[in-house]
PDB file of N, CA and C in Angstrom:
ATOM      1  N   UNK A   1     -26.469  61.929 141.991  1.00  0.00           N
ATOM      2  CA  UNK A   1     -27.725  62.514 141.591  1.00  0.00           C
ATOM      3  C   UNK A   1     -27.442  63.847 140.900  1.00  0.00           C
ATOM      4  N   UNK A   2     -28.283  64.364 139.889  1.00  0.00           N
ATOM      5  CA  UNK A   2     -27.649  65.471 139.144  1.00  0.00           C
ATOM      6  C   UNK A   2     -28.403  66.200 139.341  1.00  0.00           C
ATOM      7  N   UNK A   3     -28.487  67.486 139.513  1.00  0.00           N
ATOM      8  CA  UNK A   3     -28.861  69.108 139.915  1.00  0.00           C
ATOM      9  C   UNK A   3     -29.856  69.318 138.569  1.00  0.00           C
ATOM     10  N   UNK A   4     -31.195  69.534 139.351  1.00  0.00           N
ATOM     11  CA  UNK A   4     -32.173  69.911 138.414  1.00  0.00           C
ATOM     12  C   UNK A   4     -31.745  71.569 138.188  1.00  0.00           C
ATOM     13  N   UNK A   5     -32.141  72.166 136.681  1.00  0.00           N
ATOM     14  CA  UNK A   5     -31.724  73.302 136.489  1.00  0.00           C
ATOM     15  C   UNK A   5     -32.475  74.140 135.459  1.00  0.00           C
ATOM     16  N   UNK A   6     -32.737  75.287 136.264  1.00  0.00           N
ATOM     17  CA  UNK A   6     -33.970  75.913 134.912  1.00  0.00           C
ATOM     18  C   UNK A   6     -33.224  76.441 133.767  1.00  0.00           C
ATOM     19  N   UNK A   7     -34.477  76.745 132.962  1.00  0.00           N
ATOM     20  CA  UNK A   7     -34.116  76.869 131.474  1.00  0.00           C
ATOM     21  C   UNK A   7     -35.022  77.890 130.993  1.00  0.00           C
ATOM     22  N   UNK A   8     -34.811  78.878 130.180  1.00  0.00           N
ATOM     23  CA  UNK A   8     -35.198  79.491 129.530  1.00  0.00           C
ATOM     24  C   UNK A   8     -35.819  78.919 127.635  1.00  0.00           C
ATOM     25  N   UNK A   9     -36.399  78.507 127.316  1.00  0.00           N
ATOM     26  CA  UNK A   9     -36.866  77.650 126.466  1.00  0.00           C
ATOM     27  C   UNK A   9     -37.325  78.652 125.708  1.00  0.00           C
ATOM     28  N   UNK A  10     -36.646  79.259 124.549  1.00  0.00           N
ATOM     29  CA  UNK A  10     -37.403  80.360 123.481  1.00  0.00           C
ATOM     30  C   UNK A  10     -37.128  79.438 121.828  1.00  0.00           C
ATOM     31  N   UNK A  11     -39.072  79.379 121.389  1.00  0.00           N
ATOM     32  CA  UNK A  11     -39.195  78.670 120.349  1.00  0.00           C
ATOM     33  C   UNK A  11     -39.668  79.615 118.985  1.00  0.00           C
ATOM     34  N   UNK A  12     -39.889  79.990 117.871  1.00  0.00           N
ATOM     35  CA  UNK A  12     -40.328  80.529 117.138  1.00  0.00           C
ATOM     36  C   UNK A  12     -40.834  79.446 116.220  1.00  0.00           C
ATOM     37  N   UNK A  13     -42.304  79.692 116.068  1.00  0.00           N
ATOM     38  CA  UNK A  13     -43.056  79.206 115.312  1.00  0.00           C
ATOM     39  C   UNK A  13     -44.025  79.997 113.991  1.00  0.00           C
ATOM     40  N   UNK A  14     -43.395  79.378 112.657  1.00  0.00           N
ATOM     41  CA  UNK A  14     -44.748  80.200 111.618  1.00  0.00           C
ATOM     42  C   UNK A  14     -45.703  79.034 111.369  1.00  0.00           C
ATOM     43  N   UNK A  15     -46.806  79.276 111.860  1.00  0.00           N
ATOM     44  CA  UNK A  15     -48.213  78.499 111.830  1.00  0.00           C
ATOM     45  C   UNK A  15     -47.893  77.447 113.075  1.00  0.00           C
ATOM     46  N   UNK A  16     -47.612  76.497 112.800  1.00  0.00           N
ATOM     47  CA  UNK A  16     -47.486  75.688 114.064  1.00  0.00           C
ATOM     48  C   UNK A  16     -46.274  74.507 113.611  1.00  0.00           C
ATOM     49  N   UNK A  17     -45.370  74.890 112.701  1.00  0.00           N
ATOM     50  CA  UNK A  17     -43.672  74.615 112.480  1.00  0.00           C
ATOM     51  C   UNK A  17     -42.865  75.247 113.087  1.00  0.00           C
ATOM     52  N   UNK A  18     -42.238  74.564 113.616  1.00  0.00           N
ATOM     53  CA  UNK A  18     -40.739  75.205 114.650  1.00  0.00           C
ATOM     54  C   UNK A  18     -39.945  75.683 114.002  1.00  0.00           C
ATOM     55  N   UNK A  19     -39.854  76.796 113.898  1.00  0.00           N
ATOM     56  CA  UNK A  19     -38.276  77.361 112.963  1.00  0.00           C
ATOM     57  C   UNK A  19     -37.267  77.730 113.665  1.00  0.00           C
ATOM     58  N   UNK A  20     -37.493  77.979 115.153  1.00  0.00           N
ATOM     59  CA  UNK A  20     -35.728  78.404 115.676  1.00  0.00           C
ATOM     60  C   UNK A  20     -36.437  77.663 117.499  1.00  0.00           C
ATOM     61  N   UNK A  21     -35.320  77.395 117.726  1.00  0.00           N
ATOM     62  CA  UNK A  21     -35.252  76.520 119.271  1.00  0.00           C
ATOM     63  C   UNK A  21     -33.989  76.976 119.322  1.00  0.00           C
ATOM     64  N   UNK A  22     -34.381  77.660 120.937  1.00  0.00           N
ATOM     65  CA  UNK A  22     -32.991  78.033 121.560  1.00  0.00           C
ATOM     66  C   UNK A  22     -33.015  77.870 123.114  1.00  0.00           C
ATOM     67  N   UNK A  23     -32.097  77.221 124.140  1.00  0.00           N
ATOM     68  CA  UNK A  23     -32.035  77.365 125.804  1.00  0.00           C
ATOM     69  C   UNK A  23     -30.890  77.964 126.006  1.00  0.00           C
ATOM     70  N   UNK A  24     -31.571  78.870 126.835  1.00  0.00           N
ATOM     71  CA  UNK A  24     -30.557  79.477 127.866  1.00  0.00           C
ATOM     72  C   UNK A  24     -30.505  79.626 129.155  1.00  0.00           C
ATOM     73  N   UNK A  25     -29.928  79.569 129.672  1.00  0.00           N
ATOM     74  CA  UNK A  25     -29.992  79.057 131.400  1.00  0.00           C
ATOM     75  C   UNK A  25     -30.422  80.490 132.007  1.00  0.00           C
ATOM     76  N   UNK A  26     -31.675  79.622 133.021  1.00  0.00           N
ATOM     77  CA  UNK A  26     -32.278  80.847 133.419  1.00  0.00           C
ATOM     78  C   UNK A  26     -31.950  81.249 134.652  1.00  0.00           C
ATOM     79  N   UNK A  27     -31.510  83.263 134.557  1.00  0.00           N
ATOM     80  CA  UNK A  27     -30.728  83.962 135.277  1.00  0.00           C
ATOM     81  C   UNK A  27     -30.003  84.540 134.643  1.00  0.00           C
ATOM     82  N   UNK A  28     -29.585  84.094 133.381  1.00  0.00           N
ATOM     83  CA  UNK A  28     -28.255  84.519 132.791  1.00  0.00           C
ATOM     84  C   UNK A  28     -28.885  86.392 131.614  1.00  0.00           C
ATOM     85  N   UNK A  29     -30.425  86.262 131.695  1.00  0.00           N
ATOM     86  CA  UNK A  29     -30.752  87.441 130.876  1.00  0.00           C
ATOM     87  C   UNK A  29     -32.018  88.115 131.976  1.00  0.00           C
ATOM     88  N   UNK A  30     -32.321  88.826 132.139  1.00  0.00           N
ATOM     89  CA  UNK A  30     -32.854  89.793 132.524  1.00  0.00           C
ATOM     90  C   UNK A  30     -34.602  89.781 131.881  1.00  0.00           C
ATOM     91  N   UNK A  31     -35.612  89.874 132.613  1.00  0.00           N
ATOM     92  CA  UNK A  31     -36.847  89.631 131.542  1.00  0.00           C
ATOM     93  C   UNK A  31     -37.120  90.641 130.745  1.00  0.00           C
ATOM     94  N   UNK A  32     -36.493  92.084 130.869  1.00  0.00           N
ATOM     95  CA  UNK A  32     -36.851  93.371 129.931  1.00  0.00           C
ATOM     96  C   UNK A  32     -35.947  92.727 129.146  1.00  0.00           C
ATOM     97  N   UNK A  33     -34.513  92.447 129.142  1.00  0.00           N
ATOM     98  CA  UNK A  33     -33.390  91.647 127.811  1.00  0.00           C
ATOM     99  C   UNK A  33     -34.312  90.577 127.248  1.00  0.00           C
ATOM    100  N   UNK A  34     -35.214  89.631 127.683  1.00  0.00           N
ATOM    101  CA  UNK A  34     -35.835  89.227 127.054  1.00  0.00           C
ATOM    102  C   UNK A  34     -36.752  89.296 126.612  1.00  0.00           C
ATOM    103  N   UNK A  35     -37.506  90.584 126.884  1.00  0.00           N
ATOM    104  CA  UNK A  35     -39.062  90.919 126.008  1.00  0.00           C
ATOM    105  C   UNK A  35     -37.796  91.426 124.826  1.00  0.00           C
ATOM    106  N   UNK A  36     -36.706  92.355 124.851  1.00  0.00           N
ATOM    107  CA  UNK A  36     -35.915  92.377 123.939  1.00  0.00           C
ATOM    108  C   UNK A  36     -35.821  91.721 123.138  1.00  0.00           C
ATOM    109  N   UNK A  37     -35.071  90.566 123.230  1.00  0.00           N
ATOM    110  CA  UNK A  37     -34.739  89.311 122.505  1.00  0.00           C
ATOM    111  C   UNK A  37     -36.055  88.970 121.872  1.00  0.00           C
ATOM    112  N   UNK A  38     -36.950  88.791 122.343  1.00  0.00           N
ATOM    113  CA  UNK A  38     -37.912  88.126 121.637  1.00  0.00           C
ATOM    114  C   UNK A  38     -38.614  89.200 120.394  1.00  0.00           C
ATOM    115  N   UNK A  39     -38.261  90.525 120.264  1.00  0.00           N
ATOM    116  CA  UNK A  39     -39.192  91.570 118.965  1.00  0.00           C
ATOM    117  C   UNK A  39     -37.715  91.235 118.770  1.00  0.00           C
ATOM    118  N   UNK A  40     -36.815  91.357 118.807  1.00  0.00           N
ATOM    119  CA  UNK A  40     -35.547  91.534 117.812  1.00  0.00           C
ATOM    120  C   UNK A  40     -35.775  90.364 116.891  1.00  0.00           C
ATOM    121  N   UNK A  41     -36.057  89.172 117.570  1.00  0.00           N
ATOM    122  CA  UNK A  41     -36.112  87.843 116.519  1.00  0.00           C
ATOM    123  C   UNK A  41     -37.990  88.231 115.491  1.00  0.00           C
ATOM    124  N   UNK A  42     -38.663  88.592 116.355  1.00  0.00           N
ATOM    125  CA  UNK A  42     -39.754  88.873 115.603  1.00  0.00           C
ATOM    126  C   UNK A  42     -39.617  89.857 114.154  1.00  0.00           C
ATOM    127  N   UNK A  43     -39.222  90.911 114.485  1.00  0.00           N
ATOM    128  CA  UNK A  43     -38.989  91.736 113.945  1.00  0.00           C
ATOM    129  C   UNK A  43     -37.581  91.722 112.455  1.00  0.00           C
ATOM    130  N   UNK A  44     -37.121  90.390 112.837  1.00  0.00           N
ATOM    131  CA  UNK A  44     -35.931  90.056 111.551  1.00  0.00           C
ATOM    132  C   UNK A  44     -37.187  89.180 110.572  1.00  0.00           C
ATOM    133  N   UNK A  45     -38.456  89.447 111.135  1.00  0.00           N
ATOM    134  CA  UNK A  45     -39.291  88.503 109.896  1.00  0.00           C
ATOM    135  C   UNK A  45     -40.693  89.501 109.035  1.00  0.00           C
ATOM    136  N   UNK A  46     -40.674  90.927 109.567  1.00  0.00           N
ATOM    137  CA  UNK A  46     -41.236  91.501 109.609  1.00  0.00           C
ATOM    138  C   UNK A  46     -40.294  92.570 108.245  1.00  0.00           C
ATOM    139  N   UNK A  47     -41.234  93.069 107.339  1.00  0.00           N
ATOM    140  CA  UNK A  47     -40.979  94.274 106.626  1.00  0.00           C
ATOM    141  C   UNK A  47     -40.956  95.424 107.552  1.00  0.00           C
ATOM    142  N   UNK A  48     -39.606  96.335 106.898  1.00  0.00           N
ATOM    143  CA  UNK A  48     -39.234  97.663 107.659  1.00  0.00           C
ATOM    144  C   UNK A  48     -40.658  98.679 107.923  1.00  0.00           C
ATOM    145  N   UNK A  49     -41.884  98.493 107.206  1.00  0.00           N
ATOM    146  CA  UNK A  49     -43.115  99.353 107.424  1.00  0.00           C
ATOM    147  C   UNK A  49     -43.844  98.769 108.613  1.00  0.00           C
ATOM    148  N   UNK A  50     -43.861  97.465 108.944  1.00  0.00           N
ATOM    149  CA  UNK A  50     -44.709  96.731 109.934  1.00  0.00           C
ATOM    150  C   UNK A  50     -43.925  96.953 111.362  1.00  0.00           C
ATOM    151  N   UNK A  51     -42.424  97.151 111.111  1.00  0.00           N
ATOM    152  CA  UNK A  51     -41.662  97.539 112.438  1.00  0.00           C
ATOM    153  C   UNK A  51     -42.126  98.852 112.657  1.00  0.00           C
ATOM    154  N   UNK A  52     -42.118  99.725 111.738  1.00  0.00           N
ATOM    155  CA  UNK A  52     -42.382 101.314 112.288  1.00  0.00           C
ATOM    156  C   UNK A  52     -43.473 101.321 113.148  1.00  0.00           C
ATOM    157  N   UNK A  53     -44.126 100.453 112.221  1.00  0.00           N
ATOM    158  CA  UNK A  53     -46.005 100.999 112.898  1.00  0.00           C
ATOM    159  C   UNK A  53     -46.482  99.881 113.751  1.00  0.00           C
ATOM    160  N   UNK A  54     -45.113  99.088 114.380  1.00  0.00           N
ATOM    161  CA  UNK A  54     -45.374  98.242 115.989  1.00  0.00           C
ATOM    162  C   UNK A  54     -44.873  99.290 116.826  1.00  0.00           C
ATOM    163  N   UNK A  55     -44.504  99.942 116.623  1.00  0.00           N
ATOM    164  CA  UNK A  55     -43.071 100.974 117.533  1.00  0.00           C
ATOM    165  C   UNK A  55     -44.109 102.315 117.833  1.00  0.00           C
ATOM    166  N   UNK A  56     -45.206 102.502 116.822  1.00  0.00           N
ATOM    167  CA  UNK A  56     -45.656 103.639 117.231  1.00  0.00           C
ATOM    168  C   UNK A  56     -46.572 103.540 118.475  1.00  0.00           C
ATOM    169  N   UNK A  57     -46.726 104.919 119.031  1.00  0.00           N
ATOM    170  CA  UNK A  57     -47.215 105.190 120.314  1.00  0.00           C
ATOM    171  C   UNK A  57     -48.913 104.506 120.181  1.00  0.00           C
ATOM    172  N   UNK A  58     -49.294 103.567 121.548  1.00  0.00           N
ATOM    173  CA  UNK A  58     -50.371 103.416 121.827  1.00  0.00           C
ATOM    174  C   UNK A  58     -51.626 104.235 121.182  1.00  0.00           C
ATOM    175  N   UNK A  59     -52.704 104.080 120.306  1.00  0.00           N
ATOM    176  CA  UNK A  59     -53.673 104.554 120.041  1.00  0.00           C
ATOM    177  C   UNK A  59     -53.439 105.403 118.836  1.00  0.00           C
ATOM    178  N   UNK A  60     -51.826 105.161 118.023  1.00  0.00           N
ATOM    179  CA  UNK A  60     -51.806 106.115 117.208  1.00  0.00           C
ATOM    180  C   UNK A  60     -52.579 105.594 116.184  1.00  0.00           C
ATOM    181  N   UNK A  61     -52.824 106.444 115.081  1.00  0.00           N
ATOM    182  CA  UNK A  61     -53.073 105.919 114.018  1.00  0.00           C
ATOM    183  C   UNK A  61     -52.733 104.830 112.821  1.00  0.00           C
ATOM    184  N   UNK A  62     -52.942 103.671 112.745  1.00  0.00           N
ATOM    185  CA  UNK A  62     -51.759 103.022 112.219  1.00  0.00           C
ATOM    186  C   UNK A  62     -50.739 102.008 112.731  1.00  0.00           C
ATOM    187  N   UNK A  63     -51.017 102.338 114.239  1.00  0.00           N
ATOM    188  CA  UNK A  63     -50.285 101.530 114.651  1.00  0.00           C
ATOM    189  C   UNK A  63     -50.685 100.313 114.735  1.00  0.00           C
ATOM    190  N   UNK A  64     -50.130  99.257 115.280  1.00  0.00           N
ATOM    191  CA  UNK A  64     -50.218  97.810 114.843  1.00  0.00           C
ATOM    192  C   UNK A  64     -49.375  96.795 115.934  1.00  0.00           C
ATOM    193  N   UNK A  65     -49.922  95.853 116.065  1.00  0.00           N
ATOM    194  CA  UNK A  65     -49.394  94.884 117.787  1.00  0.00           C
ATOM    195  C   UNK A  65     -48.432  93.692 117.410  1.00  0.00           C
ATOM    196  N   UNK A  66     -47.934  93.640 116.394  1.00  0.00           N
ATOM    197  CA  UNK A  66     -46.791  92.856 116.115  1.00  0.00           C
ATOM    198  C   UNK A  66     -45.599  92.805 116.779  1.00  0.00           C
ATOM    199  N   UNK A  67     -45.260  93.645 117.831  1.00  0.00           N
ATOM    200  CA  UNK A  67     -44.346  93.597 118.427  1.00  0.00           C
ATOM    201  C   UNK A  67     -44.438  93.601 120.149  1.00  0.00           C
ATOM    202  N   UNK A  68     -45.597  93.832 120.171  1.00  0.00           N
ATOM    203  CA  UNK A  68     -46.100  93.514 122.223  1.00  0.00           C
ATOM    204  C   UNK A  68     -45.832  92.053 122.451  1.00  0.00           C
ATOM    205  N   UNK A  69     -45.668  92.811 123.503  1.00  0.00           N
ATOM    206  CA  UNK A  69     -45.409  90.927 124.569  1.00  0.00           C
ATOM    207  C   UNK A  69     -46.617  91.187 125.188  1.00  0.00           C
ATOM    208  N   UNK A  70     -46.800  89.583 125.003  1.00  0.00           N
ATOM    209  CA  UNK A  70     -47.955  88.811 126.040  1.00  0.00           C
ATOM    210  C   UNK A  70     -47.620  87.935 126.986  1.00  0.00           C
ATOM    211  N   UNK A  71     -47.932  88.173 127.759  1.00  0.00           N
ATOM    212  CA  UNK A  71     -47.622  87.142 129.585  1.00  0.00           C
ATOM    213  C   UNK A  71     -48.773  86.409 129.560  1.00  0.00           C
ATOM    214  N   UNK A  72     -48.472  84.884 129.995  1.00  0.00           N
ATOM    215  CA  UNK A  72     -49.609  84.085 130.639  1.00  0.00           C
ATOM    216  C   UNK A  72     -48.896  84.450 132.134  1.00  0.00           C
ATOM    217  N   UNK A  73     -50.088  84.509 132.638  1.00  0.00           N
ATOM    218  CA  UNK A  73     -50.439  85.192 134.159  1.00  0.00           C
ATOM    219  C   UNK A  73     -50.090  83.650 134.544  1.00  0.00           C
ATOM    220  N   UNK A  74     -50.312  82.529 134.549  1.00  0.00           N
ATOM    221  CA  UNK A  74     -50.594  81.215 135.522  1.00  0.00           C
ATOM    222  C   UNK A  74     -49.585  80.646 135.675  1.00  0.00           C
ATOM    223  N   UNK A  75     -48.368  80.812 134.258  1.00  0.00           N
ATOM    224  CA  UNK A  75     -46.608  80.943 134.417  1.00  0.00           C
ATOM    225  C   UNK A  75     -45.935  81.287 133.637  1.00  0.00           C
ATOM    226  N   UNK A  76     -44.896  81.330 133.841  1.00  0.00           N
ATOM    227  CA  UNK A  76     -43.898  82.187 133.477  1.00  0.00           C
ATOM    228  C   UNK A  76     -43.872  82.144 131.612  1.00  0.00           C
ATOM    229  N   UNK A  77     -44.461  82.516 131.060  1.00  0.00           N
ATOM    230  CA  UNK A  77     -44.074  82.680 129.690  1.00  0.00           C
ATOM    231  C   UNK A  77     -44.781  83.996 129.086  1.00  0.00           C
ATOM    232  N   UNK A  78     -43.787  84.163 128.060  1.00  0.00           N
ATOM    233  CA  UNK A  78     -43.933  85.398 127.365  1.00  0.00           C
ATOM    234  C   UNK A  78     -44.270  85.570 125.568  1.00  0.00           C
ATOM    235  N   UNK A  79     -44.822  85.707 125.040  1.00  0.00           N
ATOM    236  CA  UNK A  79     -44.904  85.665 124.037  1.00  0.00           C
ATOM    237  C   UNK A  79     -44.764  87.094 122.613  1.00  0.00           C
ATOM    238  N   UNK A  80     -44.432  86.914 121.376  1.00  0.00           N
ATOM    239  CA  UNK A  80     -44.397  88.205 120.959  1.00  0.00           C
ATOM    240  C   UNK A  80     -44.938  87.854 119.338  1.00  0.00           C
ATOM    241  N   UNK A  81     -45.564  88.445 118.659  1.00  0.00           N
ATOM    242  CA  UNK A  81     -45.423  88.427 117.006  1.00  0.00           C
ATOM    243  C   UNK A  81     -46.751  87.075 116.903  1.00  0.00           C
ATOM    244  N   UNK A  82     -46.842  87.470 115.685  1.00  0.00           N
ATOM    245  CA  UNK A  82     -48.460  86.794 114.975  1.00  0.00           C
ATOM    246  C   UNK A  82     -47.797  85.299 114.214  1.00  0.00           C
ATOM    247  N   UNK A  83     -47.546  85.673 113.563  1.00  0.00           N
ATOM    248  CA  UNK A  83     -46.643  84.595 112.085  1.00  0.00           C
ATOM    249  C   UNK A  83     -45.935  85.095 111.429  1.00  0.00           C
ATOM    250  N   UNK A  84     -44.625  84.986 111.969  1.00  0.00           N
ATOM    251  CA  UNK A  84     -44.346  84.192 112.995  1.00  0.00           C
ATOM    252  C   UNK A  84     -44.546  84.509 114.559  1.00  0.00           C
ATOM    253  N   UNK A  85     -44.195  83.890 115.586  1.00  0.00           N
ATOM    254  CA  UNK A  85     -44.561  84.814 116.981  1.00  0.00           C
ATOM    255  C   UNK A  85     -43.071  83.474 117.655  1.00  0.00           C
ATOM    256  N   UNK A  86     -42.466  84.133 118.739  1.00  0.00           N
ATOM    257  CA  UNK A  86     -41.712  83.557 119.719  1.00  0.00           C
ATOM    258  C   UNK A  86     -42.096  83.759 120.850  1.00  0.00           C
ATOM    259  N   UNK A  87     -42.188  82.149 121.085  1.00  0.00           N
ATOM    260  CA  UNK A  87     -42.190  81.957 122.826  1.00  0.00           C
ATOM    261  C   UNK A  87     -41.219  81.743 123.946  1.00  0.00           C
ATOM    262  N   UNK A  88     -40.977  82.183 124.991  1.00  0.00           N
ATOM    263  CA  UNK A  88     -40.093  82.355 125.944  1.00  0.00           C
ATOM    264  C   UNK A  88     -40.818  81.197 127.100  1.00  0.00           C
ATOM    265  N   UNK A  89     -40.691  80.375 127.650  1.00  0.00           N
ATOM    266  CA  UNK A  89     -40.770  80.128 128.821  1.00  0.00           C
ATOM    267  C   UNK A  89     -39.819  79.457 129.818  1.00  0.00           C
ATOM    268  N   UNK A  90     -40.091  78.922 131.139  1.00  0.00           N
ATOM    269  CA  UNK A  90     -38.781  78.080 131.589  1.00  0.00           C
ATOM    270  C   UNK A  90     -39.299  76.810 131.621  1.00  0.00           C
ATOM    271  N   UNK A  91     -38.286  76.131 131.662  1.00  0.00           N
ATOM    272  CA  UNK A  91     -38.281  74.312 131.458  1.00  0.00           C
ATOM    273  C   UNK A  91     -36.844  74.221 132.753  1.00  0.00           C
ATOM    274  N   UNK A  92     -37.662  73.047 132.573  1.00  0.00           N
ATOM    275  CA  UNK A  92     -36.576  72.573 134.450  1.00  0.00           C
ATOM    276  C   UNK A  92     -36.034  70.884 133.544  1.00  0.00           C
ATOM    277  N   UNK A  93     -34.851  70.832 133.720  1.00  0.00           N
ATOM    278  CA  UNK A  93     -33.721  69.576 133.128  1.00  0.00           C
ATOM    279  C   UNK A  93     -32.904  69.173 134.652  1.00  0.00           C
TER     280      UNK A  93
END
């Protein structure tokens, strides 16, 4: 019998086409390394002006939500970025 085993399942989608699928076994990253991971990939699709003004401070002027993570509360997934945006969740194999 073979050992069920979680998974970290991070997909990036522009509109509702898959452009990057990646697993990584879950445990092996940290969830702040992965709100990480997930604006680093956002952010390689983003112009250098739209990164500044995700980065700026809450309520500034200008600023802009292209780079927050969103949690579904009911499980474990994380989400980041508009179009494109990457999703994080776990999958059990």
């Amino acid at each position: 019998m073979s050992k069920v085993r979680k998974y970290l399942k991070i997909t990036g989608y522009e509109g509702a086409e898959v452009i990057y699928k990646r697993e990584v076994l879950a445990g092996t990253i940290t969830d702040k390394k992965l709100e990480e991971l997930l604006r680093c990939l956002v952010s390689k699709y983003l112009e250098e002006d739209e990164v500044i003004e995700s980065l700026l401070k809450k309520n500034s002027k200008g600023r802009r939500d292209l780079l927050d993570i969103t949690r579904n509360g009911t499980r474990f997934m994380l989400s980041c970025g508009e179009n494109p945006h990457f999703v994080a969740e776990i999958v059990t194999k």
